[in-house]
Protein backbone atom coordinates (compact mmCIF):
# COMPACT_ATOMS: atom_id res chain seq x y z
CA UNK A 1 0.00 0.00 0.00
CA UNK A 2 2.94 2.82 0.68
CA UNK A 3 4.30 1.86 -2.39
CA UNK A 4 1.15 2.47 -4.78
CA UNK A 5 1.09 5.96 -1.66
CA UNK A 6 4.10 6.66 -3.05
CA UNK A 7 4.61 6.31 -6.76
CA UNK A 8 0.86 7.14 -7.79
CA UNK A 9 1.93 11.05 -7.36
CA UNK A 10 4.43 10.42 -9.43
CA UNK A 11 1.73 9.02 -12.13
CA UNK A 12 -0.72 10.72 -11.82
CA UNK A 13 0.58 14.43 -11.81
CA UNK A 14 3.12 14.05 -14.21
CA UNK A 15 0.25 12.15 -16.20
CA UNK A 16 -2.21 15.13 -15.71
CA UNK A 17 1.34 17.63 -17.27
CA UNK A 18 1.70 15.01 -20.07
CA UNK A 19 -2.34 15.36 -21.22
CA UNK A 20 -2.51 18.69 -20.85
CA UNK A 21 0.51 19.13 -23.16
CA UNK A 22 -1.14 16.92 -25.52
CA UNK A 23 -3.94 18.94 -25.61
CA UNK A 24 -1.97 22.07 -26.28
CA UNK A 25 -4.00 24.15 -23.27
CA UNK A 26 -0.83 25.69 -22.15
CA UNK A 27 2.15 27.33 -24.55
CA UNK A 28 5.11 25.51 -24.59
CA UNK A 29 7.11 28.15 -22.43
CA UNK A 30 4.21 27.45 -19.60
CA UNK A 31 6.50 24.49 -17.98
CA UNK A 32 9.83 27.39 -17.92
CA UNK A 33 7.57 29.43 -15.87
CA UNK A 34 5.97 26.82 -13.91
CA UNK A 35 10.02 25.76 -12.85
CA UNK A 36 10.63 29.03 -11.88
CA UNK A 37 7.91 29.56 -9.55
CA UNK A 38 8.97 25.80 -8.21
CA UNK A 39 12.70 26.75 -7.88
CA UNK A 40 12.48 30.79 -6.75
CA UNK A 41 9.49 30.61 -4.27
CA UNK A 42 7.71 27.38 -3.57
CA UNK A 43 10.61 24.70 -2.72
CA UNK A 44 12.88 27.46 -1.13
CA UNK A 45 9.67 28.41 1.33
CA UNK A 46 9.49 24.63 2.15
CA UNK A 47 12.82 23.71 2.73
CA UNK A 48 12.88 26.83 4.98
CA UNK A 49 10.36 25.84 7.25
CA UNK A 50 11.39 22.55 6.77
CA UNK A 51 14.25 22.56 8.19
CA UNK A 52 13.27 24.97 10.98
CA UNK A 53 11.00 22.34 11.76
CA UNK A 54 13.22 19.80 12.30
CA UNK A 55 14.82 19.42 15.65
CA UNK A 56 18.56 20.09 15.80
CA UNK A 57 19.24 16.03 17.23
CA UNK A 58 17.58 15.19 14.13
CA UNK A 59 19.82 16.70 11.61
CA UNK A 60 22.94 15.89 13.69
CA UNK A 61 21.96 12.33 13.79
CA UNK A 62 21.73 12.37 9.91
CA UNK A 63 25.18 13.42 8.91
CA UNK A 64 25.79 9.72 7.79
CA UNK A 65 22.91 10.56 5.21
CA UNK A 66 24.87 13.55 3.69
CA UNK A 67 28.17 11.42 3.41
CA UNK A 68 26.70 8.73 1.50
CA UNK A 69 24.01 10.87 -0.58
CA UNK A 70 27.50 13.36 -1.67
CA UNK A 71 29.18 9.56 -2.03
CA UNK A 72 26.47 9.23 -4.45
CA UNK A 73 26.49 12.21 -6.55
CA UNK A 74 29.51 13.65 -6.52
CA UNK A 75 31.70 10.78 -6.63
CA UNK A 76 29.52 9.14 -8.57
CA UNK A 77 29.92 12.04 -10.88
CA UNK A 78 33.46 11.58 -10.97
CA UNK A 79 33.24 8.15 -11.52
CA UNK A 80 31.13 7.98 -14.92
CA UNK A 81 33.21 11.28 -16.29
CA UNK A 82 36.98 9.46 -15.33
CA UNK A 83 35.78 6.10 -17.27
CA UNK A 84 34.45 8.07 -20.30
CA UNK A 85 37.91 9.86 -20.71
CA UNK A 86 39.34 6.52 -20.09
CA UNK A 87 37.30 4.71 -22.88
CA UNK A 88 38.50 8.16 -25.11
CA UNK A 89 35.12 10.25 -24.69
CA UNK A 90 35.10 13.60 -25.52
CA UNK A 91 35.53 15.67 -21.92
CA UNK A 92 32.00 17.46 -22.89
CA UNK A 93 29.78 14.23 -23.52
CA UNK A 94 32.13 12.84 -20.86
CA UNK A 95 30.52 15.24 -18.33
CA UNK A 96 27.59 15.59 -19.33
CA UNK A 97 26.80 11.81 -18.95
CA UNK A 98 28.59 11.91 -15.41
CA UNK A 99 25.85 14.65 -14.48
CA UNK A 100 22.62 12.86 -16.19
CA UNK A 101 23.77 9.71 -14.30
CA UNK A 102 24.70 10.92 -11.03
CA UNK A 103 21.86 13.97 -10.67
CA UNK A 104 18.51 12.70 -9.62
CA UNK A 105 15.61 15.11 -10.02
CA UNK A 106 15.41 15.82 -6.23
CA UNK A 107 13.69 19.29 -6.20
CA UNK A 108 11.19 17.87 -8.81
CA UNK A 109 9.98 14.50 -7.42
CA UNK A 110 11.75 14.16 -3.74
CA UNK A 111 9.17 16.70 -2.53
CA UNK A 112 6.24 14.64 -2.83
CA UNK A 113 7.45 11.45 -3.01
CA UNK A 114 10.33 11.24 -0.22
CA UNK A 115 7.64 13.02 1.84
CA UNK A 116 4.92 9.87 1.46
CA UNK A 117 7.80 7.42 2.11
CA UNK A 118 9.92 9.09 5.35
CA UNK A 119 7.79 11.84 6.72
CA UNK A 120 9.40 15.79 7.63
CA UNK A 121 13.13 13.87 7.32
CA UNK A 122 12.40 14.24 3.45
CA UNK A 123 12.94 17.93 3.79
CA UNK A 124 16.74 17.04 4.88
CA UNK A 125 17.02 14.99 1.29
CA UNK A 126 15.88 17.37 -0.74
CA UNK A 127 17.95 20.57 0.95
CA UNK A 128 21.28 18.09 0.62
CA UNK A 129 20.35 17.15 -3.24
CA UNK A 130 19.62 20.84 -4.53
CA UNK A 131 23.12 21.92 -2.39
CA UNK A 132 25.11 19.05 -3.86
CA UNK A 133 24.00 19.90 -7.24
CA UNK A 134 23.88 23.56 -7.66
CA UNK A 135 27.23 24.46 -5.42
CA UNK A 136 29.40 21.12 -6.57
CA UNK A 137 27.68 19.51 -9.63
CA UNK A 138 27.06 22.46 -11.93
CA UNK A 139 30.15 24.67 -11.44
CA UNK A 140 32.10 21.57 -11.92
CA UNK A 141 30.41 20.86 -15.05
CA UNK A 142 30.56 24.60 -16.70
CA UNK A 143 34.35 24.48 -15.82
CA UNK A 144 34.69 21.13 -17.66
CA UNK A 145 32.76 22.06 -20.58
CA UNK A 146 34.94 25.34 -20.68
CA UNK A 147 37.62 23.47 -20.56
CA UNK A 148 36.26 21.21 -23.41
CA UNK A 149 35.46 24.45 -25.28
CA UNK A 150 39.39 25.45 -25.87
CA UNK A 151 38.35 29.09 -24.17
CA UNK A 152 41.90 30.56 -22.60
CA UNK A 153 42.56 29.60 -18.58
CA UNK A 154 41.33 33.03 -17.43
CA UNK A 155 38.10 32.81 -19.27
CA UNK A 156 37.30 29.45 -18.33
CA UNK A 157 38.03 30.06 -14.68
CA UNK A 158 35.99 33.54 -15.07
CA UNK A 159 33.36 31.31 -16.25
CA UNK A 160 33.27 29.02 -13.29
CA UNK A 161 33.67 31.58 -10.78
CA UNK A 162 30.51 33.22 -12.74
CA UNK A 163 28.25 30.52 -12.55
CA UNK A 164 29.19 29.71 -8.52
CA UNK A 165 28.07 33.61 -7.56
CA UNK A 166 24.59 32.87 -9.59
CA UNK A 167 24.44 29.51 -7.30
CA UNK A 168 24.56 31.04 -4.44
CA UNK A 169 22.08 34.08 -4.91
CA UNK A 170 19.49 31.26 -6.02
CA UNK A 171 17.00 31.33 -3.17
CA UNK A 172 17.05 27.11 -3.85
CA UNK A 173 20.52 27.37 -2.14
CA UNK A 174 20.83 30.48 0.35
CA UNK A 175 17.39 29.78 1.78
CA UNK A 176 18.09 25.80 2.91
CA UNK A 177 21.79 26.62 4.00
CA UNK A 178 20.30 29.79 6.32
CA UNK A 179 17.90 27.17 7.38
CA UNK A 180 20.68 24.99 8.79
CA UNK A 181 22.73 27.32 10.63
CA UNK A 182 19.71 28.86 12.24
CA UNK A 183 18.49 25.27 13.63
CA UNK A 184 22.74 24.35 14.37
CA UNK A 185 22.45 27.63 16.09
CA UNK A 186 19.28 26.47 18.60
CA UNK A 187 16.43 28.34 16.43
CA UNK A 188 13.21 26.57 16.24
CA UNK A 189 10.33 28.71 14.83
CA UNK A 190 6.90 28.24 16.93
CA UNK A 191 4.29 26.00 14.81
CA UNK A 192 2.02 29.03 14.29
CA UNK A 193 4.94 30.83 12.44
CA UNK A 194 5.73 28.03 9.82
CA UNK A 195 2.38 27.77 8.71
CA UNK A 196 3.65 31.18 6.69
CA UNK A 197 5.29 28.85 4.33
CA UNK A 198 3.34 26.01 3.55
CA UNK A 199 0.67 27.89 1.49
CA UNK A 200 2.99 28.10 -1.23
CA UNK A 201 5.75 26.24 -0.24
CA UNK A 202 3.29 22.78 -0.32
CA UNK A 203 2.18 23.04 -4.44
CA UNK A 204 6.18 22.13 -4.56
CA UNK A 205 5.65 19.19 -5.50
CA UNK A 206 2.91 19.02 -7.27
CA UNK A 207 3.59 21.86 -9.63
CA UNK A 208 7.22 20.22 -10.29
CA UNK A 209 5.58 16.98 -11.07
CA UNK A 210 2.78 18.61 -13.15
CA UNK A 211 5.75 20.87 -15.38
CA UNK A 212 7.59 17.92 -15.70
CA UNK A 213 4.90 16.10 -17.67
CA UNK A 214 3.88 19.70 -20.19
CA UNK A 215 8.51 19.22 -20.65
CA UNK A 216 7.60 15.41 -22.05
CA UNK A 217 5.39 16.36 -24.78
CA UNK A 218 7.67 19.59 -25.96
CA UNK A 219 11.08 17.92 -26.77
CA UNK A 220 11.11 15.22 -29.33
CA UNK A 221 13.62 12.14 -28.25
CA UNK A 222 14.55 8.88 -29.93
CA UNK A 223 15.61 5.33 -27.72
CA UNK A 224 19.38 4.63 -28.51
CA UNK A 225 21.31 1.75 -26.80
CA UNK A 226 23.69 4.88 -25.45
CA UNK A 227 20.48 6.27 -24.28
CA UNK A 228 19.40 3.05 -22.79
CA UNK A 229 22.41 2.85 -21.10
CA UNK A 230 22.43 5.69 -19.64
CA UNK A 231 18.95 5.06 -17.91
CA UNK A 232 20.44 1.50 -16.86
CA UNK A 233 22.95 3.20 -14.89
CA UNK A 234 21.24 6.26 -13.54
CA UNK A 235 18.29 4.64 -12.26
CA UNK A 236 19.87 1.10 -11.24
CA UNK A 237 23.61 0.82 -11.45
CA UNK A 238 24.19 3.87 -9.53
CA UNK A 239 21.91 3.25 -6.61
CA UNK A 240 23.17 -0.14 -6.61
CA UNK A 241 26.77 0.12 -6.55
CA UNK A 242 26.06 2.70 -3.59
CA UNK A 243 23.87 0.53 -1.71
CA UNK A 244 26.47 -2.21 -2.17
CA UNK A 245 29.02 0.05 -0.52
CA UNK A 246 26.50 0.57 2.36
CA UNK A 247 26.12 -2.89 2.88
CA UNK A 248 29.73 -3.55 3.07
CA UNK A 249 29.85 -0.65 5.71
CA UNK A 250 27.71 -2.29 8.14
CA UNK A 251 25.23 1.06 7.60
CA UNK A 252 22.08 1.12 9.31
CA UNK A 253 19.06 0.08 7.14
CA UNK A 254 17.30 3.32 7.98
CA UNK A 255 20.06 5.64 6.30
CA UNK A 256 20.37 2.77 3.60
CA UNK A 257 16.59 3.52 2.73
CA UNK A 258 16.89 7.44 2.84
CA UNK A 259 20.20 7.20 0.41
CA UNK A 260 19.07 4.66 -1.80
CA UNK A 261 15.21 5.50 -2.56
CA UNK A 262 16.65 9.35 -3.25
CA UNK A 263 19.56 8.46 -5.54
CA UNK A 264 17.01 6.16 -7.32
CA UNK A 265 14.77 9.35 -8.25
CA UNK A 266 14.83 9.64 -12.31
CA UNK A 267 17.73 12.16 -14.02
CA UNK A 268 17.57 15.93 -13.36
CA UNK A 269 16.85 18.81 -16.44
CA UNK A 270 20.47 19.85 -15.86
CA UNK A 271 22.39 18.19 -17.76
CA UNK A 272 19.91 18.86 -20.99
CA UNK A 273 19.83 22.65 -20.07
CA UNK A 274 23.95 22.71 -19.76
CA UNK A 275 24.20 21.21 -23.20
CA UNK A 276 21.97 23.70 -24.45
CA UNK A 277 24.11 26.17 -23.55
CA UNK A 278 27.31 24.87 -24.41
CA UNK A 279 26.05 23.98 -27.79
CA UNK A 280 26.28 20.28 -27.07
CA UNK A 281 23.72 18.66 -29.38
CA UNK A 282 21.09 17.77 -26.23
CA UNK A 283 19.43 14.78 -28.05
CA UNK A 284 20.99 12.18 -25.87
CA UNK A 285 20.31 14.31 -22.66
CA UNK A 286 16.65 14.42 -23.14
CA UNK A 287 16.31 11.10 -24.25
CA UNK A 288 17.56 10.04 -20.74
CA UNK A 289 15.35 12.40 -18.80
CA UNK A 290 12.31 11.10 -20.56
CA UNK A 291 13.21 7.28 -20.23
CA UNK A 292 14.13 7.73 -17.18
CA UNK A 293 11.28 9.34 -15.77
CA UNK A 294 9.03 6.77 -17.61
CA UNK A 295 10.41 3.62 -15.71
CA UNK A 296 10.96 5.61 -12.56
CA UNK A 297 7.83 4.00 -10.93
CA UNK A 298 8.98 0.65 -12.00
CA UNK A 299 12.74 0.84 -10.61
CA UNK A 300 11.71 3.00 -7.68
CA UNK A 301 9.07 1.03 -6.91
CA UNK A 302 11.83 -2.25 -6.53
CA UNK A 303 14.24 -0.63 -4.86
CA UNK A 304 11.38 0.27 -2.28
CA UNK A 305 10.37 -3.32 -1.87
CA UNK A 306 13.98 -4.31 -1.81
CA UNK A 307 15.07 -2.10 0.65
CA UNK A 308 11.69 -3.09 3.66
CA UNK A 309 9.80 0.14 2.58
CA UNK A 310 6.86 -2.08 1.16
């Protein structure tokens, strides 16, 4: 039952996005806007109260969660973009698939989802995912690509530098990271106060979910086996390998489940957006996003029952 709880969100919103796109009721921009209201007002409200409804124990009890959810994504990151070189990748596709593998769609789906499955901890997943990814996996990715690109040192440094600043001024980042060091400091906002940011900050999820499905019907993709491959590895190998690791580390099943179910979310918009910009053909990139996100309720949903959630 808390598996069909958890996945038929995923389903049945993205579903409703998807039919509504079909039906051409919205213009094709609709699902940029829709991401901006998710990632400059509604998630940063709810990871803000969020966290400043968590009690301090809580998060201190956790930190084995961040270690193995930045084990993850970052060095599974640098995993996937060292054996690309290795196997004489370009160092653009190389990082591009390191960063559709290793970033799960965490703002997007973790809202709704992680929140059926573990409760107000979820907030903690998704604050750690959007950190990892816009402070580590992005400006590590622009200065590869610039580095791919041939630009001279300064510029591609410049670049780097550049994209870091515009991280950190994203409320998605400054808002969950002021969140922690005002609970580390002892600050717990009254129950009465925090309602202030559920009205928005709870149509997260649901207007992520909903976006995503109007983004499925406005890029065209095509199945490759590189494609295929990709999916294979973001929304099995990687979780795997990690939860392998965990096993061998004697970790405690609870932080196994929080780790496992989150790195097992579906691929992230970012790497597609990245090659966008860089003038990386992006056909591969959405490809994986859609394919991914298609299975997600059938991989999720095993890892779930795999791990005692179900």
């Amino acid at each position: 039952m808390l598996l069909i709880l958890a996945i038929l969100p995923i389903i049945v919103t993205v579903g409703l996005g998807v039919g509504a796109g079909l039906r051409h009721q919205f213009a094709p921009s609709t699902s940029d806007i829709l991401i901006q209201l998710v990632m400059h007002y509604a998630l940063p409200l709810s990871l803000f109260g969020g966290i400043l409804s968590l009690k301090r124990a809580t998060i201190l009890q956790n930190r084995a969660v961040a270690v193995w959810l930045a084990v993850g994504m970052l060095g599974g990151m640098a995993l996937v973009i060292a054996f690309q070189v290795l196997r004489h990748q370009t160092l653009d596709v190389a990082t591009l698939r390191g960063l559709v593998i290793a970033s799960p769609s965490i703002p997007f789906m973790g809202v709704s989802v992680l929140l059926v499955l573990f409760g107000k901890i979820s907030v903690l997943l998704v604050a750690l995912g959007g950190l990892y990814m816009n402070l580590i996996q992005v400006p590590l990715s622009v200065l590869l690509l610039t580095l791919a690109s041939g630009l001279p040192a300064e510029q591609r440094w410049q670049a780097s530098w550049q994209k870091l600043r515009s991280a950190c001024r994203q409320p998605v980042v400054w808002a969950p990271i002021s969140a922690f060091c005002l609970n580390l400091l002892g600050l717990r906002l009254p129950s009465a106060w925090l309602t202030s940011f559920k009205e928005l900050g709870q149509a997260a999820g649901g207007v992520a979910l909903f976006a995503l499905g109007l983004l499925l019907t406005t890029r065209p993709w095509h199945l490759t086996r590189t494609v295929v491959g990709n999916v294979v590895m973001k929304n099995i190998g990687l979780p795997l390998v990690v939860w392998g690791l965990m096993v061998l580390g004697h970790v405690a099943l609870p932080t196994q489940q929080l780790v496992i179910v989150t790195l097992a979310i579906p691929t992230a918009t970012i790497a597609t957006m990245l090659a966008v910009q860089n003038r990386v053909v992006p056909d591969e990139y959405v490809a994986t996003q859609m394919l991914s996100t298609i299975i997600a309720p059938i991989t999720m949903g095993a890892f779930m029952w795999a791990l005692q959630l179900v």
